[in-house]
N, C-alpha and C. Protein backbone atom coordinates (compact mmCIF):
# COMPACT_ATOMS: atom_id res chain seq x y z
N UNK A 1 -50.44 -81.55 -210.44
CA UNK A 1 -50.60 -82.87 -211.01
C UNK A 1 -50.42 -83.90 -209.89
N UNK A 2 -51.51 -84.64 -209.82
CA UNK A 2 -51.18 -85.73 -208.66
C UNK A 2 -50.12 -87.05 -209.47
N UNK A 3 -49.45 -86.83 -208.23
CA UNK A 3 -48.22 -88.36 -208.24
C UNK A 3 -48.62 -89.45 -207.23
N UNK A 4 -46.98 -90.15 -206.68
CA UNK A 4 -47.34 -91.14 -206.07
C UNK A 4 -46.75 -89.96 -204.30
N UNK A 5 -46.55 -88.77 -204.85
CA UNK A 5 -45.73 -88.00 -203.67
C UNK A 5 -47.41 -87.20 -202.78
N UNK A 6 -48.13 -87.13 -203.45
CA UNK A 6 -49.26 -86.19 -203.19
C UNK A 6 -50.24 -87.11 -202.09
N UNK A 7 -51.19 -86.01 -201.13
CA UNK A 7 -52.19 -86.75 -200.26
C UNK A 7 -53.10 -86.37 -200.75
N UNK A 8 -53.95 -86.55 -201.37
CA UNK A 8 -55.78 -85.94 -201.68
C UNK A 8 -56.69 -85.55 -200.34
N UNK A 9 -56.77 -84.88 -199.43
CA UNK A 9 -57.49 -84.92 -198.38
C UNK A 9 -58.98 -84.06 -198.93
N UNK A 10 -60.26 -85.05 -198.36
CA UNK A 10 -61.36 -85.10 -198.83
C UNK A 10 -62.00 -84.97 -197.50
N UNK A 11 -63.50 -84.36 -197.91
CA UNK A 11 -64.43 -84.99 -196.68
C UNK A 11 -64.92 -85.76 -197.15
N UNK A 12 -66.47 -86.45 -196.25
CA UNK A 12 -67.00 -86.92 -196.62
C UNK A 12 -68.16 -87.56 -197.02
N UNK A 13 -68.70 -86.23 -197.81
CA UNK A 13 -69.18 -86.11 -199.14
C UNK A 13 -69.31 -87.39 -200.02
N UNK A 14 -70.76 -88.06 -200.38
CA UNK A 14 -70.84 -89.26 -201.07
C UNK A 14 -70.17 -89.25 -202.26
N UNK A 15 -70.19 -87.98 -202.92
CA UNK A 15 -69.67 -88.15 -204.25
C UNK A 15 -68.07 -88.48 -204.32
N UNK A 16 -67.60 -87.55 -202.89
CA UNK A 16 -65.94 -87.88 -202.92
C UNK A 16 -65.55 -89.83 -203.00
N UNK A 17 -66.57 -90.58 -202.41
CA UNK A 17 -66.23 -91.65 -201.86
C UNK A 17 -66.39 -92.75 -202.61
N UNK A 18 -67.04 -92.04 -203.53
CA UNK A 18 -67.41 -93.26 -204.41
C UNK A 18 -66.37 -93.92 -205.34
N UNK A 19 -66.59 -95.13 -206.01
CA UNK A 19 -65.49 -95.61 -206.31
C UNK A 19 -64.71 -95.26 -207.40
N UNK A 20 -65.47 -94.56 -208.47
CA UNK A 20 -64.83 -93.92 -209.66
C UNK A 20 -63.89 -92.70 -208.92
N UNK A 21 -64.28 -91.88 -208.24
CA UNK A 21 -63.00 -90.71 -207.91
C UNK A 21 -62.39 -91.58 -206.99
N UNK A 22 -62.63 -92.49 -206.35
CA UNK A 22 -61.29 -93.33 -205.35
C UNK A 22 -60.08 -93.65 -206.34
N UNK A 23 -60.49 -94.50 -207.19
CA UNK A 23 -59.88 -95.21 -208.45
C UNK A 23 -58.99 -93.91 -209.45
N UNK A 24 -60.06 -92.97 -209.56
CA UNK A 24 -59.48 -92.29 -210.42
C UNK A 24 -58.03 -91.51 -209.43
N UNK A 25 -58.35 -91.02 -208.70
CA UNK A 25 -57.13 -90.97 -207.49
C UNK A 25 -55.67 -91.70 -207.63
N UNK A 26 -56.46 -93.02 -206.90
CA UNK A 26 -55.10 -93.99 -206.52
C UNK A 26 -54.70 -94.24 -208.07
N UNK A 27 -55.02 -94.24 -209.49
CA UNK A 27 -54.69 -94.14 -210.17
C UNK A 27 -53.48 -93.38 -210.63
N UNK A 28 -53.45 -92.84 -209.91
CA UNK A 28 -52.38 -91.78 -210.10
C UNK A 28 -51.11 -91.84 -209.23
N UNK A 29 -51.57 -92.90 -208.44
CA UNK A 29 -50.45 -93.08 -207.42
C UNK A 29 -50.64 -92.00 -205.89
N UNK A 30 -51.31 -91.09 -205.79
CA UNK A 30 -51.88 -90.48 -205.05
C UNK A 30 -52.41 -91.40 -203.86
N UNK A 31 -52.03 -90.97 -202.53
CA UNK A 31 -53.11 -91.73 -201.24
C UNK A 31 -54.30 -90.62 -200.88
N UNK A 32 -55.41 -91.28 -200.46
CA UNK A 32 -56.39 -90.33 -199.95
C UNK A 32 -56.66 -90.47 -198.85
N UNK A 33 -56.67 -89.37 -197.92
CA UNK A 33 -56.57 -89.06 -196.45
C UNK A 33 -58.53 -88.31 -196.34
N UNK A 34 -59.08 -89.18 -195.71
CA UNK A 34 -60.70 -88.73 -195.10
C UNK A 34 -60.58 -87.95 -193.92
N UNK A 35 -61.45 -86.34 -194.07
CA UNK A 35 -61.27 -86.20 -192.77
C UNK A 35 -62.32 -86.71 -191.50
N UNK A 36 -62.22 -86.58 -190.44
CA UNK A 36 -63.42 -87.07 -189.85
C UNK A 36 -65.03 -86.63 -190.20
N UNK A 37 -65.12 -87.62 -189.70
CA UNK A 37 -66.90 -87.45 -190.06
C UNK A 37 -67.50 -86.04 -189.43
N UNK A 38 -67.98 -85.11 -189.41
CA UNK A 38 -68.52 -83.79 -188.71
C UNK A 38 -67.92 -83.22 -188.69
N UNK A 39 -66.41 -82.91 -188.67
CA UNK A 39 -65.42 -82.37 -187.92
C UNK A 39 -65.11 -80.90 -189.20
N UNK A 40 -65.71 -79.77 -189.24
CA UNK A 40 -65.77 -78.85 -190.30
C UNK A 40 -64.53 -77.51 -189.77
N UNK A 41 -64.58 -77.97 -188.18
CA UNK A 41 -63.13 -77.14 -187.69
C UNK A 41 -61.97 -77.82 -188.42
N UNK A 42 -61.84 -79.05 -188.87
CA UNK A 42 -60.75 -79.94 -189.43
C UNK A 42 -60.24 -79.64 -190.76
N UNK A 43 -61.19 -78.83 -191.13
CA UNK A 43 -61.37 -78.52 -193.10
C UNK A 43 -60.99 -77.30 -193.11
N UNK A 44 -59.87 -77.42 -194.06
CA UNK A 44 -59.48 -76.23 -194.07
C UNK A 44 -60.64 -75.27 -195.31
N UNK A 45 -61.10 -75.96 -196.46
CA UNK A 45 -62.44 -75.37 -197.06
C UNK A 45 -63.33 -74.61 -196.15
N UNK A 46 -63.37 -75.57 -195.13
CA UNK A 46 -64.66 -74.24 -194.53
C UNK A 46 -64.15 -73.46 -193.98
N UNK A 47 -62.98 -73.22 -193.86
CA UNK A 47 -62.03 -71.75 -193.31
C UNK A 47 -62.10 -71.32 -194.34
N UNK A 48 -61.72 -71.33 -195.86
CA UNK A 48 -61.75 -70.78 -197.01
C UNK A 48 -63.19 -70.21 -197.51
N UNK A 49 -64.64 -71.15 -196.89
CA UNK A 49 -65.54 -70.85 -197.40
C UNK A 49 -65.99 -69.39 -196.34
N UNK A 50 -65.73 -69.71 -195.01
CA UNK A 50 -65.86 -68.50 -193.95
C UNK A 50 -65.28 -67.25 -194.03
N UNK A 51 -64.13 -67.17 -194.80
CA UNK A 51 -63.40 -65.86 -194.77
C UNK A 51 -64.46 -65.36 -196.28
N UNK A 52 -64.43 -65.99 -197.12
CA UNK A 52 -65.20 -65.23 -198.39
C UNK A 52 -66.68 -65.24 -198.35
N UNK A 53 -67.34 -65.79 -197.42
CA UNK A 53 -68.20 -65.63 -197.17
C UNK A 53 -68.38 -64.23 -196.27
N UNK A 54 -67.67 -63.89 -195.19
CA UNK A 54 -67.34 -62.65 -194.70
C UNK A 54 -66.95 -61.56 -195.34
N UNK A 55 -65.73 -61.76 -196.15
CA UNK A 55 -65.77 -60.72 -196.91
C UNK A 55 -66.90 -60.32 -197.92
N UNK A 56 -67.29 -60.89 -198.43
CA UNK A 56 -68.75 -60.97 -199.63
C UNK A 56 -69.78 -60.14 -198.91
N UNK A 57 -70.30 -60.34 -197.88
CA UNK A 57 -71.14 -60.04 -196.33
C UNK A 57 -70.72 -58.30 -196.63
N UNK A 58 -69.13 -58.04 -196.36
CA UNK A 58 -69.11 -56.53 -196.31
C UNK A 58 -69.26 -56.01 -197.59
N UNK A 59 -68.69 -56.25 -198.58
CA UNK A 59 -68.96 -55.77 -199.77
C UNK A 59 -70.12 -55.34 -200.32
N UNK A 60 -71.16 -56.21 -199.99
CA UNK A 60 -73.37 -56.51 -200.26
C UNK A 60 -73.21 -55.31 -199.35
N UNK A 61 -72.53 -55.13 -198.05
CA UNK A 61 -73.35 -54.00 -197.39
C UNK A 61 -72.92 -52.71 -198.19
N UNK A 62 -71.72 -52.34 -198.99
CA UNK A 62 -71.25 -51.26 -199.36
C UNK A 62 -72.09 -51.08 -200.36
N UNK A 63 -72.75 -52.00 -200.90
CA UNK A 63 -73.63 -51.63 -202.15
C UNK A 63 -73.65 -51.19 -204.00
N UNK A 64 -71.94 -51.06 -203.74
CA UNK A 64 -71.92 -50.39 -205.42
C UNK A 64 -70.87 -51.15 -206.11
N UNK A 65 -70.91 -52.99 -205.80
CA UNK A 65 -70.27 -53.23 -206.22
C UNK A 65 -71.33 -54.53 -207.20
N UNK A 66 -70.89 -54.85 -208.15
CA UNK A 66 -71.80 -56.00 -208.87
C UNK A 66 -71.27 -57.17 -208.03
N UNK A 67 -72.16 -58.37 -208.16
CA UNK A 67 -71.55 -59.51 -208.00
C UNK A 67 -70.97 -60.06 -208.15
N UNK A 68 -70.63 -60.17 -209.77
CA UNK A 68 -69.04 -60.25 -210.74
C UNK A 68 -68.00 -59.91 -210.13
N UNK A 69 -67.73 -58.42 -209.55
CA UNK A 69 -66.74 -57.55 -209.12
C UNK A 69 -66.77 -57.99 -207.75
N UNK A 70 -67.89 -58.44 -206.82
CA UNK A 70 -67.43 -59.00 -205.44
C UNK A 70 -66.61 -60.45 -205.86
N UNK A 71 -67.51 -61.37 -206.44
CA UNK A 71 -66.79 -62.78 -206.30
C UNK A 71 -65.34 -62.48 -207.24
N UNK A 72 -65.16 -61.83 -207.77
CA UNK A 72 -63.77 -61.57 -208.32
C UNK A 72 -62.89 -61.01 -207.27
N UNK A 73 -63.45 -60.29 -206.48
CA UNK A 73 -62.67 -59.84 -205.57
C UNK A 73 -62.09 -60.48 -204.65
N UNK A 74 -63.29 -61.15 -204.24
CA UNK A 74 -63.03 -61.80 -202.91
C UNK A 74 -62.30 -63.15 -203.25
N UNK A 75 -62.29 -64.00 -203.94
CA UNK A 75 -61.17 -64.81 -204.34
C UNK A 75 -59.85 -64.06 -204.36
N UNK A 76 -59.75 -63.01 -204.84
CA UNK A 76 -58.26 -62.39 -204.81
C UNK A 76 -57.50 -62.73 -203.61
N UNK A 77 -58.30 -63.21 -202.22
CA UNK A 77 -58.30 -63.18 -201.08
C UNK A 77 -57.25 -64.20 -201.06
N UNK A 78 -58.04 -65.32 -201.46
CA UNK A 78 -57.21 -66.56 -201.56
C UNK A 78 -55.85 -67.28 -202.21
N UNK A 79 -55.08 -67.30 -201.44
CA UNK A 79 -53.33 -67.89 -202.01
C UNK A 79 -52.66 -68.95 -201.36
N UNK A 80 -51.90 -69.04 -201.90
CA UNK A 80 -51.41 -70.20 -200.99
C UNK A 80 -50.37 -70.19 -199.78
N UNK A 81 -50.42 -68.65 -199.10
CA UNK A 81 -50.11 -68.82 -197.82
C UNK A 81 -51.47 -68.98 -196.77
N UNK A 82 -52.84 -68.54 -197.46
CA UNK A 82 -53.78 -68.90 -196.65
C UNK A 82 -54.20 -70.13 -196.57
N UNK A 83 -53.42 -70.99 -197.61
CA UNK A 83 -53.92 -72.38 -197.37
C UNK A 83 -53.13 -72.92 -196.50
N UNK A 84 -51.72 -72.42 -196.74
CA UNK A 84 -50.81 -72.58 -195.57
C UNK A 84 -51.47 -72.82 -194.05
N UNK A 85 -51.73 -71.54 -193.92
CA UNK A 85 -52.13 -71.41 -192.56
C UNK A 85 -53.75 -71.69 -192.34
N UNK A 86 -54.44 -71.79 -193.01
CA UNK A 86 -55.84 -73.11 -192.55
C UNK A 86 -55.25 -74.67 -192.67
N UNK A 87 -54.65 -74.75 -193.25
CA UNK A 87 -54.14 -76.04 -192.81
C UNK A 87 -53.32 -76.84 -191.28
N UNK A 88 -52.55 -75.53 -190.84
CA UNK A 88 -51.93 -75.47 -189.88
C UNK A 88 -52.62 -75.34 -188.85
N UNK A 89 -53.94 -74.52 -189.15
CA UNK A 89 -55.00 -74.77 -187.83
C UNK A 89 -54.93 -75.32 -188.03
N UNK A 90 -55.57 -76.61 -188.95
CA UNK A 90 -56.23 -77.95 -188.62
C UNK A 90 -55.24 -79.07 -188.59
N UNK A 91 -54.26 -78.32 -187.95
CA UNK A 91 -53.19 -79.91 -187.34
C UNK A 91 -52.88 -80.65 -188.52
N UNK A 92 -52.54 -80.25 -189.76
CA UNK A 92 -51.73 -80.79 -190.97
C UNK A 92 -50.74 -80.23 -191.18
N UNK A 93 -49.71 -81.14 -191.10
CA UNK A 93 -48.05 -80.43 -191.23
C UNK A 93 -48.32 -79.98 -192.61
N UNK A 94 -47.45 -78.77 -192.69
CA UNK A 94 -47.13 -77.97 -194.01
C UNK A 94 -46.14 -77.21 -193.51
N UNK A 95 -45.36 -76.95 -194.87
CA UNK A 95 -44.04 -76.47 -194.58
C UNK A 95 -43.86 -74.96 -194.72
């Protein structure tokens, strides 16, 4: 639940910027942090989108799995020590 304690970090994506999700945001007391313009080493998403995109990659090659059963899988991937640590690449303190 966003408070007045939370950062929203966004790229930037027209839809993020526009003024209804700005509003709806700071509404909440929430600040929103942009990351740079190009900068996709900065995002920790596209570390999230790269690892399941890789894993997905091996799975298609093994062949006997449905698609259902890969994208179920391969999210399993994802927790929140890996957000931990894509974040920590990208030079955002986390504890």
């Amino acid at each position: 639940k966003l408070d007045a304690r939370k950062v929203v970090i966004m790229d930037n994506l027209n839809i993020h910027k526009s003024r209804e999700v700005e509003e709806l945001i700071r509404g909440t007391g929430a600040r929103i942090l942009y990351l740079p313009v190009y900068a996709p080493e900065l995002n920790p998403i596209e570390m999230m989108w790269s690892v399941l995109k890789h894993f997905i990659r091996q799975l298609c090659r093994i062949g006997k799995y449905s698609m259902e059963q890969i994208v179920k899988t391969s999210l399993l991937l994802i927790n929140p020590s890996s957000f931990r640590s894509w974040f920590a690449k990208c030079c955002y303190c986390t504890p």
